[in-house]
Protein backbone atom coordinates (compact mmCIF):
# COMPACT_ATOMS: atom_id res chain seq x y z
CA UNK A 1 79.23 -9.19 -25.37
CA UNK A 2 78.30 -6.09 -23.40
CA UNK A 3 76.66 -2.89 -24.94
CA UNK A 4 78.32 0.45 -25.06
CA UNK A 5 75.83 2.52 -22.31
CA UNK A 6 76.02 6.02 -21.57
CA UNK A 7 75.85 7.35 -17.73
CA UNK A 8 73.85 10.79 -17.88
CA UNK A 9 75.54 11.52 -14.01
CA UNK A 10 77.86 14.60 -15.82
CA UNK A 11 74.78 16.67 -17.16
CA UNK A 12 72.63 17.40 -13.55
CA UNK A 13 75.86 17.68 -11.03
CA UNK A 14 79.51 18.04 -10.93
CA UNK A 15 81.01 14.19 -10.85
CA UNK A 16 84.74 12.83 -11.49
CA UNK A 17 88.42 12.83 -10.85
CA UNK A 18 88.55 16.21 -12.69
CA UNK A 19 84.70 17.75 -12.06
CA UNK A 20 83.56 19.25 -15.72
CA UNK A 21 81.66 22.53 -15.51
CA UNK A 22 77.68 21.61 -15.86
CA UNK A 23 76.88 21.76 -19.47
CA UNK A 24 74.44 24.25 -20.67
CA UNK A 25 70.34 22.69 -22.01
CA UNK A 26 72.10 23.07 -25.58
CA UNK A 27 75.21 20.95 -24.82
CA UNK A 28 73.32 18.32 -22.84
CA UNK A 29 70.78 18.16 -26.02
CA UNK A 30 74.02 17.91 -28.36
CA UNK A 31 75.64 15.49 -26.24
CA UNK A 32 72.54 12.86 -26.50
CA UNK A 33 72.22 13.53 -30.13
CA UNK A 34 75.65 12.90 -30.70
CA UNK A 35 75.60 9.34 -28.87
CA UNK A 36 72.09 8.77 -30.89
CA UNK A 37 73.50 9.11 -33.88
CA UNK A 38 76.76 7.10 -33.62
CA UNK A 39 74.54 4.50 -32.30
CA UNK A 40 74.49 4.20 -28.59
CA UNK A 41 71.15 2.60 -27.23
CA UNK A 42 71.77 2.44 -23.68
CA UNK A 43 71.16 5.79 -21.53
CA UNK A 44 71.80 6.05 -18.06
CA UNK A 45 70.19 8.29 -15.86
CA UNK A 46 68.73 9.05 -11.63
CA UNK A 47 66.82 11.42 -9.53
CA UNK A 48 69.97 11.72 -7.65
CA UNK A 49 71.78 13.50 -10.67
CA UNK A 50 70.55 16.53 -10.43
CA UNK A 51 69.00 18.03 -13.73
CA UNK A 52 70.02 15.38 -15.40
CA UNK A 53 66.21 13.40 -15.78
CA UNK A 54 64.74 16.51 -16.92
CA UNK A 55 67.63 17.64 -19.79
CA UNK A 56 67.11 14.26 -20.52
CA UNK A 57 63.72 13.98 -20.84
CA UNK A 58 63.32 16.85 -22.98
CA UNK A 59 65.59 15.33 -25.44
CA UNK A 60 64.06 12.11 -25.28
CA UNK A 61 60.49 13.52 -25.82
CA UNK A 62 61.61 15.15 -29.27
CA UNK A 63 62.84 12.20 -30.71
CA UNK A 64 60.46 10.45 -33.46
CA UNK A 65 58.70 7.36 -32.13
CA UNK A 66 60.82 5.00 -34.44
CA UNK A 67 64.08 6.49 -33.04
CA UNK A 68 62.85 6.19 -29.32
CA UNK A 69 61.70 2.56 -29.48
CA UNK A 70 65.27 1.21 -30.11
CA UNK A 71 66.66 2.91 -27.23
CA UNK A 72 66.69 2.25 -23.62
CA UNK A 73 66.36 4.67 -20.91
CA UNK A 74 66.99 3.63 -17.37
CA UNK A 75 66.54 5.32 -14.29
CA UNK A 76 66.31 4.91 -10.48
CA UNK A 77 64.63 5.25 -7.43
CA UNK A 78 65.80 5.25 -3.88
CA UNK A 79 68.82 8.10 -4.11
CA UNK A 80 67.09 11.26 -4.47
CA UNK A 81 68.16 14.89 -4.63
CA UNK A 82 68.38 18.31 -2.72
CA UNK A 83 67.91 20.86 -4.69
CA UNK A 84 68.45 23.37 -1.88
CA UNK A 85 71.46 21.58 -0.76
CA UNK A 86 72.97 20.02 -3.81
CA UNK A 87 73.50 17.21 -2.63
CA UNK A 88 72.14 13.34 -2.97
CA UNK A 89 70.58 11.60 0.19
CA UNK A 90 68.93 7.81 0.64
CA UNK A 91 65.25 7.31 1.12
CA UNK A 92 63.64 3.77 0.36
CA UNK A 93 60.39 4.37 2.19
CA UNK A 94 57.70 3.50 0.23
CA UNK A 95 55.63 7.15 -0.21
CA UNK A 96 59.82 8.39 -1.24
CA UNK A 97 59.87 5.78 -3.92
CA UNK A 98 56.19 6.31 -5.42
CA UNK A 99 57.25 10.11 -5.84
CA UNK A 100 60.27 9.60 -6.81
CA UNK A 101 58.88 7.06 -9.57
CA UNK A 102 55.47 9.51 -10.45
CA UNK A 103 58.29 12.09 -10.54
CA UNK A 104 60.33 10.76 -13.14
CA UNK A 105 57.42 8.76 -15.44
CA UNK A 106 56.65 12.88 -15.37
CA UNK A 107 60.13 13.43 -16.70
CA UNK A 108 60.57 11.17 -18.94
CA UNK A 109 57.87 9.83 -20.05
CA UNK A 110 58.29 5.84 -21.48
CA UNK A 111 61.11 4.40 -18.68
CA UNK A 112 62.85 1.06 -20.34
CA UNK A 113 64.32 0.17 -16.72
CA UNK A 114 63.86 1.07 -13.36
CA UNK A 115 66.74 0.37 -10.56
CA UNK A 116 66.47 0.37 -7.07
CA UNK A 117 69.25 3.19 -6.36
CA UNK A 118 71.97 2.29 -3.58
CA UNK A 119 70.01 -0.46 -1.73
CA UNK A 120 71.15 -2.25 1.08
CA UNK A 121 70.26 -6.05 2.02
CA UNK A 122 67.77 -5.07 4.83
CA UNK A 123 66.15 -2.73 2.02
CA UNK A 124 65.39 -5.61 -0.64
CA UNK A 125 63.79 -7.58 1.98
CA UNK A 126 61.09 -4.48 3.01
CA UNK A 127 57.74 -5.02 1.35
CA UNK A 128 57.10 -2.18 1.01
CA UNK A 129 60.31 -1.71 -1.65
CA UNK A 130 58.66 -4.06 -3.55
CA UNK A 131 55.27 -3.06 -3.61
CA UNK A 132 56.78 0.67 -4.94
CA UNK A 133 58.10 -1.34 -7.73
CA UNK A 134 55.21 -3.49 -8.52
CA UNK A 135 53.35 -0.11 -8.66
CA UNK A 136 56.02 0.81 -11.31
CA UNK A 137 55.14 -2.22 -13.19
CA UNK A 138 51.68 -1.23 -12.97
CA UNK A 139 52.35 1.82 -15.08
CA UNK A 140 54.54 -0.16 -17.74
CA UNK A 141 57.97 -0.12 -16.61
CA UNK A 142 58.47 -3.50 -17.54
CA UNK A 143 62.44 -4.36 -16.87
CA UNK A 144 63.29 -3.74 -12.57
CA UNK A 145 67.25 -3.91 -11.78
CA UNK A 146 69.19 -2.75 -8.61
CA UNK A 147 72.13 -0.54 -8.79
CA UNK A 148 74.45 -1.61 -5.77
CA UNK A 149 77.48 -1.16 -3.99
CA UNK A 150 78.58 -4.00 -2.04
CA UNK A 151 78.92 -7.92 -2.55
CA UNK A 152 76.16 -9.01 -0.24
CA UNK A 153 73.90 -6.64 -1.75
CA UNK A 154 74.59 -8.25 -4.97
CA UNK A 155 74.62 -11.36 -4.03
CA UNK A 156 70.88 -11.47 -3.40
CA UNK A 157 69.70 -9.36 -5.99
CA UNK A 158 71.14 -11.67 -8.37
CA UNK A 159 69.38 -14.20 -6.76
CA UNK A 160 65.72 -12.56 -6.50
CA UNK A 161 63.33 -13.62 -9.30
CA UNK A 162 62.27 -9.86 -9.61
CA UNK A 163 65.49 -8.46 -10.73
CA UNK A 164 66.42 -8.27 -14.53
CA UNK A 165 69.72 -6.48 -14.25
CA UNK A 166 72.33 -5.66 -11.81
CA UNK A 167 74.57 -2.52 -11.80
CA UNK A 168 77.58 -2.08 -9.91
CA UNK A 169 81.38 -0.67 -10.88
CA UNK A 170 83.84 -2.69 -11.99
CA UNK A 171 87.51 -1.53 -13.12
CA UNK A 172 91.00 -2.61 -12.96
CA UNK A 173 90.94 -0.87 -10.01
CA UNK A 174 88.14 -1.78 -8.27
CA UNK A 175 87.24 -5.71 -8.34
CA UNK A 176 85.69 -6.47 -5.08
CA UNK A 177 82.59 -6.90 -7.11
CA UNK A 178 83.34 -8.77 -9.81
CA UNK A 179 81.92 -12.02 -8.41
CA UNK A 180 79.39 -10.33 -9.13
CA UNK A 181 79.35 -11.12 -12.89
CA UNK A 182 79.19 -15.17 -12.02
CA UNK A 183 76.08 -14.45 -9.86
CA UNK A 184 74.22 -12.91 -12.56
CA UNK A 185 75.26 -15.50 -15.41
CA UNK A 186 74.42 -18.61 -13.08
CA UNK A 187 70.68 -16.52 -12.24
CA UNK A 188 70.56 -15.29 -15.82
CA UNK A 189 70.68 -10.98 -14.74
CA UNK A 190 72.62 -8.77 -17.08
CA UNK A 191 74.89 -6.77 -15.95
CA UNK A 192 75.50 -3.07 -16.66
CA UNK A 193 78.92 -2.28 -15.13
CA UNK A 194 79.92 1.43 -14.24
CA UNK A 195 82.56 4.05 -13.83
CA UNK A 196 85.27 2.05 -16.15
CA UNK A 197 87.94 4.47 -15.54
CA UNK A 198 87.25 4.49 -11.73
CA UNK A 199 85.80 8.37 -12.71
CA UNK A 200 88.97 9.47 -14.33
CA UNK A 201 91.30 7.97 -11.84
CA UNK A 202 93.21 5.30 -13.93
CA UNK A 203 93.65 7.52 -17.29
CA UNK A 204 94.66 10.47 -15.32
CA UNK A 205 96.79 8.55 -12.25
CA UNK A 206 97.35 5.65 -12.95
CA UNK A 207 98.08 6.14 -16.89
CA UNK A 208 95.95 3.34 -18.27
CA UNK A 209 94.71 3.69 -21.90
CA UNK A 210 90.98 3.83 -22.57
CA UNK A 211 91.49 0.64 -24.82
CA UNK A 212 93.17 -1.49 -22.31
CA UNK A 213 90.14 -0.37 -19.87
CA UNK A 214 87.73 -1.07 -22.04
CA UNK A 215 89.71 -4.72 -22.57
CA UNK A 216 89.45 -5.73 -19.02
CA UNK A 217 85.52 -5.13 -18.76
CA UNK A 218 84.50 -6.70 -21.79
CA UNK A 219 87.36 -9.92 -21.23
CA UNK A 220 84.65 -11.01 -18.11
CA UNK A 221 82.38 -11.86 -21.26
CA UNK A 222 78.99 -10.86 -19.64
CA UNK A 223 75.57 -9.79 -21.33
CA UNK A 224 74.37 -6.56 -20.14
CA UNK A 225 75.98 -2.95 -20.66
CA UNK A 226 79.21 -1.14 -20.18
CA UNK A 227 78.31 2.74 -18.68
CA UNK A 228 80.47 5.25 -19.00
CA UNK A 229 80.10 9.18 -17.95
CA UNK A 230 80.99 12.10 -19.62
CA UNK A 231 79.30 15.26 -20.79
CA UNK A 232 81.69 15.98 -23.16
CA UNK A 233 81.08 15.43 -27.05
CA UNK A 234 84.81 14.53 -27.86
CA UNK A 235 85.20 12.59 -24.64
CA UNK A 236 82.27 10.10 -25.92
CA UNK A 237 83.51 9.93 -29.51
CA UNK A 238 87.01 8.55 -28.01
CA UNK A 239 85.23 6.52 -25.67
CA UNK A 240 82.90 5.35 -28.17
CA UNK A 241 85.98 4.26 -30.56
CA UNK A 242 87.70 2.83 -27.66
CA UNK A 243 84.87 0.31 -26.45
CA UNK A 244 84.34 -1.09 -30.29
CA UNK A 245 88.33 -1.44 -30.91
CA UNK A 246 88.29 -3.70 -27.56
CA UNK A 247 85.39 -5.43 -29.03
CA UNK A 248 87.69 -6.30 -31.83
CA UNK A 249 90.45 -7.51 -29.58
CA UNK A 250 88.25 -10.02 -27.89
C-alpha cells in the first residue's frame, strides 16, 4: 500500500483550482510540524516552487537528528524558477542541473530523493542528464526518480536501471497514465502519484468526496507514495483522515 506524501508546491507559489494566498515563514513552519507530528514521512518539494525549498529547509534543519532520519525529503532538478518573473521554465543542460542540485543540497541539506523535473524522452537519453545525477550520487543522494508527464516518458523511465521511483498524476480524472503503475511493478519502481483531486477540480466541480478519491488511488495497489498539496493546516488534517479511512476500505 502507498504512503500518505505531502506536495510542498502551495508554500513557494500560488497553485490550484482555487489559488491559496502564500502562507507566511510561520504558517509554512506550522504546516510541516503539523504533518510531522501526525506522522507523515514523505515531503515533496522543487526548485520550481518558488520559496518553497528554502521554508522547507529551514524547518527541516531544526528538527532533531532522530526525527529527520525517518523522514524523506524529495526534490528535483530540471524545472527551475524566475524569481524576477515568477514563473517556472525547463532547463536540463548539464551546468542548469549541477546548480540547480549545489543549490538545493545548500537548501536543504540531507536530500532522500532526487527527480529529474518534467523530462522528456530525448532528455533521459542525454549524457550529460545523467552524469548531473551521478554527480548527485556523488554527494549522497542515494534514491534518483523522474517526475513526468506523458506515457512515453514513463514508459522508459520505468524501464532504466537508474530510476528508483516514478512520479506522475493520477486521478479519476486523469488516467492516461495509469499504465504507468504496471510499468513500475513489472521493473520494480515505486510510484509516488500526484495531484489526487486533479488540484481541487473534482471536490470543487465535479463533487467527489476526498474518501472516494483517495479509494481510487490506493485500489491500483502500488508501493510508492500518494502526494497531495495544500498549505493549509485543516486541509491536511482532512486529507490526512481521508487517505487512512480509504486504507481501511481496501
Amino acid at each position: 500500500m502507498p504512503e500518505f506524501g505531502l506536495g510542498l508546491v502551495s508554500l513557494g507559489r500560488t497553485w490550484g483550482y482555487h489559488p491559496s494566498p502564500l502562507p507566511t515563514r510561520e504558517q509554512a513552519h506550522g504546516l510541516l510540524a503539523k504533518a510531522v507530528e501526525l506522522g507523515v514521512t514523505v515531503f515533496d518539494t522543487a526548485p520550481a516552487y518558488g520559496e518553497s525549498e528554502h521554508l522547507t529547509g529551514e524547518f527541516f534543519g531544526e528538527l532533531l537528528a532522530a526525527t529527520r532520519d525517518r523522514l524523506k525529503l524529495a526534490t528535483k532538478c530540471g524545472e527551475h524558477w524566475d524569481p524576477v518573473n515568477h514563473a517556472p521554465f525547463v532547463d536540463h543542460s548539464y551546468d542548469a542541473l549541477i546548480r540547480s542540485i549545489d543549490r538545493s543540497m545548500g537548501l536543504l541539506g540531507k536530500i532522500d530523493l532526487l527527480q529529474i523535473h518534467k523530462p522528456t524522452v530525448d532528455v533521459l537519453h542525454q549524457p550529460d542528464v545523467w552524469k548531473a545525477l551521478d554527480y548527485a550520487r556523488s554527494c549522497g543522494i542515494q534514491a534518483i526518480g523522474a517526475s513526468v508527464t506523458d506515457l512515453e516518458t514513463g514508459r522508459l523511465a520505468c524501464s532504466m536501471n537508474a530510476i528508483d521511483v516514478i512520479q506522475f498524476p493520477c486521478n479519476i480524472r486523469f488516467q492516461a497514465l495509469e499504465d504507468l503503475l504496471s510499468e513500475a511493478r513489472e521493473h520494480s519502481r515505486q510510484v509516488w502519484t500526484n495531484r489526487p483531486f486533479a488540484m481541487g477540480q473534482m471536490i470543487h466541480e465535479d463533487g467527489v468526496s476526498l474518501l472516494d478519491a483517495y479509494r481510487f488511488i490506493i485500489s491500483r495497489e502500488f508501493r510508492g507514495a500518494v502526494l497531495t498539496g495544500t498549505s493549509n493546516v485543516h486541509h491536511l488534517v482532512e486529507d490526512l483522515n481521508a487517505f487512512r479511512e480509504a486504507l481501511l476500505c481496501n
